[in-house]
Protein backbone atom coordinates (compact mmCIF):
# COMPACT_ATOMS: atom_id res chain seq x y z
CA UNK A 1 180.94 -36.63 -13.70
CA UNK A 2 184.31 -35.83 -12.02
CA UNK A 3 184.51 -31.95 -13.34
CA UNK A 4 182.47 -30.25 -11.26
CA UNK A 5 180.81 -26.63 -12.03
CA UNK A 6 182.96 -25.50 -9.52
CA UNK A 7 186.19 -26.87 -10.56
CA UNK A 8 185.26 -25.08 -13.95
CA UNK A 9 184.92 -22.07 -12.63
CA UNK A 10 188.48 -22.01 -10.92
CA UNK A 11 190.18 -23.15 -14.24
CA UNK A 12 188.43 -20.71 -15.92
CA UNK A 13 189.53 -17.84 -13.22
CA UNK A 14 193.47 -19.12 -13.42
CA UNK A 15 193.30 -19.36 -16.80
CA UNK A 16 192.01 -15.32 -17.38
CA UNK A 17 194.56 -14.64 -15.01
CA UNK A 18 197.24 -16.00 -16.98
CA UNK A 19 196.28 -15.08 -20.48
CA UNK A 20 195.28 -11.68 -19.73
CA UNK A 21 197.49 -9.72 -17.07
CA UNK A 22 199.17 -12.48 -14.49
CA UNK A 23 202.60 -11.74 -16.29
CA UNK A 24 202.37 -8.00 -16.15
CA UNK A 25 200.92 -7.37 -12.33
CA UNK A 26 204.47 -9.31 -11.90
CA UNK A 27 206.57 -6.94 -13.86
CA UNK A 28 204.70 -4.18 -12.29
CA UNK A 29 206.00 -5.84 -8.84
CA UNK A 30 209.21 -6.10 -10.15
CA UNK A 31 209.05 -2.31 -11.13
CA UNK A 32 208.68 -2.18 -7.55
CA UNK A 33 211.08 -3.87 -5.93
CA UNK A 34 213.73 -3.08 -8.30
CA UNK A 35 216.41 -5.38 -7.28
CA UNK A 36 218.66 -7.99 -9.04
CA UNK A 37 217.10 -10.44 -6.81
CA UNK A 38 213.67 -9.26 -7.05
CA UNK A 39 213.99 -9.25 -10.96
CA UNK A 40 215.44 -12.80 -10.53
CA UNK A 41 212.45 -14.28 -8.46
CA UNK A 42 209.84 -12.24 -10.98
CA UNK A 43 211.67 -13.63 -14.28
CA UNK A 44 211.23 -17.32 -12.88
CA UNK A 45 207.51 -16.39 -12.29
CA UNK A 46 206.72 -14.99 -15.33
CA UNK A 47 208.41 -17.98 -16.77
CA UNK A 48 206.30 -20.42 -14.80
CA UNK A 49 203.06 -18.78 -16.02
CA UNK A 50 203.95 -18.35 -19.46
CA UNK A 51 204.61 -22.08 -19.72
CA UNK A 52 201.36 -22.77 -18.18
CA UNK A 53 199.51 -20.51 -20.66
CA UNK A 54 201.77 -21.80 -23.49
CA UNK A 55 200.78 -25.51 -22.48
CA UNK A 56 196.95 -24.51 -22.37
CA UNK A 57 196.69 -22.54 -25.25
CA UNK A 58 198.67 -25.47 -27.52
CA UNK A 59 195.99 -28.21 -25.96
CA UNK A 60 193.24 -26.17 -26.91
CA UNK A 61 194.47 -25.15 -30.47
CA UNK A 62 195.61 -28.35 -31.47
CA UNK A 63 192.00 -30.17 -29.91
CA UNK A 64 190.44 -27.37 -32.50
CA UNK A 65 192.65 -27.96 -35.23
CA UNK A 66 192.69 -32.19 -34.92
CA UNK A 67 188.88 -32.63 -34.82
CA UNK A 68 186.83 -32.56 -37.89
CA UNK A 69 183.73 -31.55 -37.51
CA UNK A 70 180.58 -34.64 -37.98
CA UNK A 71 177.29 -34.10 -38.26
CA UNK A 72 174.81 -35.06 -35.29
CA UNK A 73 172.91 -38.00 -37.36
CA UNK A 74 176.08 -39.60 -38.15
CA UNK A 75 178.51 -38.79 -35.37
CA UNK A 76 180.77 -41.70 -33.46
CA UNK A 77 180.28 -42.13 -29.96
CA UNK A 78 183.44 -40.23 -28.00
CA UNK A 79 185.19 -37.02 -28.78
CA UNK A 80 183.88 -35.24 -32.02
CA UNK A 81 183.16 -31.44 -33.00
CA UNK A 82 179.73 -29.80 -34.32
CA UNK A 83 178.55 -26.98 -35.97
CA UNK A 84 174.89 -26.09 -35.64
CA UNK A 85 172.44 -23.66 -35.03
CA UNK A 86 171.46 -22.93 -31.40
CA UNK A 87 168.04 -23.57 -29.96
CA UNK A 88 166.30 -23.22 -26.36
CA UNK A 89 164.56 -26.70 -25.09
CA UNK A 90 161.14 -26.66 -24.91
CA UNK A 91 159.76 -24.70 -21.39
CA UNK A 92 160.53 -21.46 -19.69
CA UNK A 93 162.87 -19.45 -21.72
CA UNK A 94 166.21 -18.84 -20.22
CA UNK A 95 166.25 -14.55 -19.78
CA UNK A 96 169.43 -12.97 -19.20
CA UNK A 97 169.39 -11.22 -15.99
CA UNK A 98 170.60 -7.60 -16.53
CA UNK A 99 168.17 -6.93 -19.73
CA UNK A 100 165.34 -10.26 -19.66
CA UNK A 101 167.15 -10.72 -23.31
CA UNK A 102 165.89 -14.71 -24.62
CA UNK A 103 169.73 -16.62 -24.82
CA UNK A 104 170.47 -20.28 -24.66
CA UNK A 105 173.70 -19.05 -22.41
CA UNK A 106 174.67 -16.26 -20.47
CA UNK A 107 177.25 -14.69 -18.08
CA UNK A 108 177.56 -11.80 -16.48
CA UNK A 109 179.19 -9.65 -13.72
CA UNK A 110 178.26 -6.05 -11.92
CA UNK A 111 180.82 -3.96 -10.85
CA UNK A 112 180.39 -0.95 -8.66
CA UNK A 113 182.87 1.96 -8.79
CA UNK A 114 184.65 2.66 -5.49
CA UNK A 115 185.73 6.45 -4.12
CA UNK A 116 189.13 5.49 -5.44
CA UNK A 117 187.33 5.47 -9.46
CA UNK A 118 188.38 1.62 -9.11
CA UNK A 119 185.95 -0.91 -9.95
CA UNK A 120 185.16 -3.54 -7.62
CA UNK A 121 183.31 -6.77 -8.70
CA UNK A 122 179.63 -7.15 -6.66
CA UNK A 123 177.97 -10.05 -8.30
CA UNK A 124 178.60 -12.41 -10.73
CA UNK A 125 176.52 -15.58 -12.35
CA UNK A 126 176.97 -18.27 -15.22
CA UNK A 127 174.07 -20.53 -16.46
CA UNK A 128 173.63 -23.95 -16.47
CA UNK A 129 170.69 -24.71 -18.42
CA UNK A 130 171.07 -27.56 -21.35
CA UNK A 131 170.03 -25.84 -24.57
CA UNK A 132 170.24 -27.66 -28.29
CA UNK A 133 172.34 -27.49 -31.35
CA UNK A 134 170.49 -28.70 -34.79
CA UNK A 135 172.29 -29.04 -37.90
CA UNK A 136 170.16 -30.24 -40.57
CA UNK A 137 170.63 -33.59 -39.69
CA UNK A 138 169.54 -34.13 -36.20
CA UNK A 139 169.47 -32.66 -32.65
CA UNK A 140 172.00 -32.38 -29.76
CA UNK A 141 171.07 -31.75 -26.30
CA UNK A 142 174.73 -29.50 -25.02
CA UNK A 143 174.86 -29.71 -21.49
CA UNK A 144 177.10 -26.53 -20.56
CA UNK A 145 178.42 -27.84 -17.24
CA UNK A 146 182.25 -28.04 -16.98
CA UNK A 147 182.28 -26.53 -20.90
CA UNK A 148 184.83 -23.32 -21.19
CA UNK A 149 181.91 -21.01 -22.90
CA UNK A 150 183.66 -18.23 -25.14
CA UNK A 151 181.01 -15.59 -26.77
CA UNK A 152 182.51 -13.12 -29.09
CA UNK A 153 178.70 -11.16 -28.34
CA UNK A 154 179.73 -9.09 -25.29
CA UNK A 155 177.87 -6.18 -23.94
CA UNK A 156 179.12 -3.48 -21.64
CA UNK A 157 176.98 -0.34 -20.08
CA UNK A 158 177.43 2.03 -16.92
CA UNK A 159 174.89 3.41 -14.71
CA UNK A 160 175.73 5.96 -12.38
CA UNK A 161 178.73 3.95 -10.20
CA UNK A 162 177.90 0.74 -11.85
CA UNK A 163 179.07 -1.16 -14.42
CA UNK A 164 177.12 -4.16 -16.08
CA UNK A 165 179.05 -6.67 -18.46
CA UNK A 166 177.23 -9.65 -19.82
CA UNK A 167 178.17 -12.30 -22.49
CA UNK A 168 175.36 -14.27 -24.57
CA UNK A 169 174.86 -16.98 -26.47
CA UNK A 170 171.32 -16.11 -28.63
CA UNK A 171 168.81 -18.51 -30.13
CA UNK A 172 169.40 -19.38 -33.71
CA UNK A 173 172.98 -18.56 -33.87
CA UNK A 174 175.39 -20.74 -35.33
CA UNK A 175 176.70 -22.16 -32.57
CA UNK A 176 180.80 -24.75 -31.96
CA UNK A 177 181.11 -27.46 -29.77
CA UNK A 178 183.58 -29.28 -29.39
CA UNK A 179 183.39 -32.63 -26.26
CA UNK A 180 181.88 -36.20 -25.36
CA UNK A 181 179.58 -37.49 -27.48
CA UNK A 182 176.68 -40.09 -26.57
CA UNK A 183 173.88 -41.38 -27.80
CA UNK A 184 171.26 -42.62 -25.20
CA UNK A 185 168.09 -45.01 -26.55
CA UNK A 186 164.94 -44.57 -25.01
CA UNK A 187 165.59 -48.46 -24.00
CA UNK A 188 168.21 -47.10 -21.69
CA UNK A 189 166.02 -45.38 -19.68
CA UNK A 190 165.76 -45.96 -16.04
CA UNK A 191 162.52 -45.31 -15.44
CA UNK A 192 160.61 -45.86 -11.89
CA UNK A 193 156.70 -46.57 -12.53
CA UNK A 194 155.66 -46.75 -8.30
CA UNK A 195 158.04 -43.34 -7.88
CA UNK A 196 156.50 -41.29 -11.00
CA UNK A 197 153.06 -42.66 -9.70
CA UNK A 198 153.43 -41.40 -6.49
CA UNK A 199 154.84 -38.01 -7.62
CA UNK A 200 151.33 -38.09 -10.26
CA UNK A 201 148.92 -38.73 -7.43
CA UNK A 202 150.76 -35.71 -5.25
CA UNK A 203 150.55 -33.89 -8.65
CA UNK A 204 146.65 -34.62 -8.94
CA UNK A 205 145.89 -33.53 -4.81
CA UNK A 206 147.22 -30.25 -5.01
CA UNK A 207 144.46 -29.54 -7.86
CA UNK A 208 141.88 -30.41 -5.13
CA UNK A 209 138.84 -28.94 -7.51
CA UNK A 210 139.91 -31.23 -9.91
CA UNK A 211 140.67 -34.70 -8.51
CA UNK A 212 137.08 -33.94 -6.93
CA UNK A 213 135.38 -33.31 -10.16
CA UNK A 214 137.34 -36.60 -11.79
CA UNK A 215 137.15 -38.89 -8.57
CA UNK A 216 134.49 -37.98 -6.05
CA UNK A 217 131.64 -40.33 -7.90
CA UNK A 218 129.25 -40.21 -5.07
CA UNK A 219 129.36 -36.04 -4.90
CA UNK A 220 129.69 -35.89 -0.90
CA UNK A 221 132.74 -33.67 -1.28
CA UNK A 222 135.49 -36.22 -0.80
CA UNK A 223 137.60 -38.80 -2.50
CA UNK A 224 137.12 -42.08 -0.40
CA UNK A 225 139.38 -45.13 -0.39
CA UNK A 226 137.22 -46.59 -3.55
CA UNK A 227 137.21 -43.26 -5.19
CA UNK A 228 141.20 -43.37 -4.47
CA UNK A 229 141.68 -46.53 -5.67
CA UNK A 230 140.11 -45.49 -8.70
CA UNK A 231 142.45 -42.23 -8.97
CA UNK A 232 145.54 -44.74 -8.43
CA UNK A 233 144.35 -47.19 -11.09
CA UNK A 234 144.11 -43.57 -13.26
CA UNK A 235 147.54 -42.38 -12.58
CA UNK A 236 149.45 -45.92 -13.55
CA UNK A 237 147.78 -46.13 -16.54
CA UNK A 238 148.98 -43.01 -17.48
CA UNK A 239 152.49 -43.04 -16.17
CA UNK A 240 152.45 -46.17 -17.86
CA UNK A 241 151.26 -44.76 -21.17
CA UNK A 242 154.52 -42.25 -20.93
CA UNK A 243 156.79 -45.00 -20.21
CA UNK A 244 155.92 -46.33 -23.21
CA UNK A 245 156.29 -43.79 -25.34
CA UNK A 246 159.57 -42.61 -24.03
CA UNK A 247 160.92 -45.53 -24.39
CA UNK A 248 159.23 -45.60 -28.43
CA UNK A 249 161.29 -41.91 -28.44
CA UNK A 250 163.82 -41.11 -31.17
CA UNK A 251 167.19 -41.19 -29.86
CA UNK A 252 168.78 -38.41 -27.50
CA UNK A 253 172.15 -37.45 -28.57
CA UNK A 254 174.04 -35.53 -26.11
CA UNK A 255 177.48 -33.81 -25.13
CA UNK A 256 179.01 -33.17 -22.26
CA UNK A 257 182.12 -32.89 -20.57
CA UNK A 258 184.60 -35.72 -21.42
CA UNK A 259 185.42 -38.08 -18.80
CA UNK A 260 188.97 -38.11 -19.70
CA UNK A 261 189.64 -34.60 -18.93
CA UNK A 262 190.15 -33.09 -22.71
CA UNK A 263 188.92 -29.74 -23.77
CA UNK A 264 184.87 -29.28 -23.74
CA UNK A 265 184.56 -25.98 -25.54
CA UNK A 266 181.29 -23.89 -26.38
CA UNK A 267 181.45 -21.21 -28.71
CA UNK A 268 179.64 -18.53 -31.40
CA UNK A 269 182.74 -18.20 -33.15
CA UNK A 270 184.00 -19.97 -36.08
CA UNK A 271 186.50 -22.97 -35.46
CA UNK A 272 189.00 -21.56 -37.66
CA UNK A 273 188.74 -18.24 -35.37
CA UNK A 274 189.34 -20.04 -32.57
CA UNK A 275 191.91 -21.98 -33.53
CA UNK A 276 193.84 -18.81 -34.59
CA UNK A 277 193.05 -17.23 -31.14
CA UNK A 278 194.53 -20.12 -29.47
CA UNK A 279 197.68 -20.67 -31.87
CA UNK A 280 198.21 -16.96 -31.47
CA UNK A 281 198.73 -17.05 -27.80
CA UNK A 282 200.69 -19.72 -27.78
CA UNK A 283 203.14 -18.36 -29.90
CA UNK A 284 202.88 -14.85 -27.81
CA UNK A 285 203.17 -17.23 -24.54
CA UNK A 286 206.77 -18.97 -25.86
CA UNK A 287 207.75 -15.33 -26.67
CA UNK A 288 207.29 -14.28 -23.34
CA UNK A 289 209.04 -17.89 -21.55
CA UNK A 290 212.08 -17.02 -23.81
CA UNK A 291 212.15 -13.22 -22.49
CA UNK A 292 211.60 -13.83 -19.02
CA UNK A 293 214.64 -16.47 -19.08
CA UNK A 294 216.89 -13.57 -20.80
CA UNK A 295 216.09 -11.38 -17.67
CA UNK A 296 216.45 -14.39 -15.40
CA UNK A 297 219.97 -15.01 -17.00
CA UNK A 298 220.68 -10.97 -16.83
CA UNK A 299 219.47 -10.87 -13.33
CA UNK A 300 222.00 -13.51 -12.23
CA UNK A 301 224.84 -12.29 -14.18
CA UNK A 302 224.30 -8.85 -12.06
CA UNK A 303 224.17 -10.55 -8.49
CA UNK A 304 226.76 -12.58 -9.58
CA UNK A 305 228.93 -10.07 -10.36
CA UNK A 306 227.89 -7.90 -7.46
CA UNK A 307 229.10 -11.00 -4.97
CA UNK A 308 232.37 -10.67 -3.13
């Protein structure tokens, strides 16, 4: 996959900076320099970003808007949208961290409150686990690697000097997504019968009680090379027995992120909402390129008129 998790992460970082402060931490430096030149070199900066963020946010609202939703029985292979509830695969549960709450998704960041009253980020941590969407008519395995994850469910508390904020994604919830779609057979599997043996036998030795009381026939405490034998005959019978049925498995659909770079979003809020999130920062985002150009234009007019 060419995203990687970390590549996601940085996107994700520029793209919080942009949409929620980047524009005014310059204004606040042009506060401070408070020059026609300053004011000139912050304008083109704000203008940059806002472009950027316009640019984003129209990719992301149009991707909303453009895709109809399908359902996972029927779904064509490639780019599609679903709508279904969320569900944790079958294992250990995935606990948030900071309260042990059951989620199919979580992140979350602890902050600790410096003798200046500012607060300072400590830790912070996304999952990764795979969890499944089901809508009626079939089952999705959504693999949340490279996936922008927006959760309207966010929690904030304070203890003492620190602050916890976490945001969840809970079982059972309806849950968007919207990314590359695939449908893998159980034919398609690439499955290695001498590896999974091997890795069944070391499986079997570290029960040492028990390969004794399946394979030691002659009771003196060991399992000789017959006895062995006997235990490898065992274990390709049964890896071969769950070859068999995986490949006799239903097949898996899956979603990921799409190899052509478009959006891969993850949400518990409605498309609709999402799309007017998007459409309304684009809109605030071309308000703000036009402005900053006005003061770019101002600026200029001033040192212009200020040169000998």
């Amino acid at each position: 996959m060419p995203f990687s998790f970390g590549q996601a992460r940085l996107a994700d970082g520029f793209g919080r900076f942009v949409v929620s402060g980047g524009q005014l931490v310059l204004v606040f430096v042009g506060f401070k320099i408070d020059s026609p030149h300053g004011w000139l070199g912050v304008g083109a900066a704000i203008a940059l970003l806002s472009i950027f963020g316009w640019l984003g946010a129209l990719k992301r609202w149009r991707s909303i808007s453009d895709t109809p939703t399908s359902q996972v029985a029927t779904a064509a292979q490639g780019y599609v949208e679903l709508v279904g509830r969320g569900r944790q695969l079958q294992g250990l549960p995935l606990l948030s961290p900071l309260n042990g709450l059951p989620c199919l998704w979580y992140r979350y960041t602890i902050e600790h409150r410096d003798n200046d009253g500012k607060w300072e980020e400590q830790r912070s941590e996304t999952s990764d686990a795979s969890f499944i969407i089901h809508d009626g008519s079939g089952e999705c395995l959504l693999d949340p690697e490279g996936a922008e994850v927006l959760s309207a469910r966010k929690e904030v508390w304070t203890e003492g000097d620190t602050r916890y904020t976490q945001w969840l994604l809970l079982q059972e919830e309806t849950i968007y997504a919207l990314g590359q779609f695939v449908t893998r057979s159980g034919l398609d599997l690439q499955l290695n019968r001498d590896e999974d043996i091997k890795a069944l036998l070391t499986e079997w030795k570290q029960d040492h009680p028990q390969l004794l009381k399946r394979f030691d026939l002659d009771g003196d405490g060991q399992v000789g090379l017959r006895e062995w034998e006997l235990a490898r005959s065992a274990a390709r019978r049964e890896i071969e027995a769950r070859h068999r049925e995986a490949r006799n498995s239903a097949d898996l659909h899956l979603m990921h992120y799409p190899p052509d770079g478009r959006l891969y979003l993850i949400s518990n809020m409605p498309p609709a909402r999402l799309a007017r999130r998007y459409q309304w920062w684009a809109w605030a985002h071309l308000i703000v390129f036009f402005t900053s150009l006005a003061g770019v234009a101002y600026s200029y007019a001033l040192i212009f008129q200020s040169a000998p």
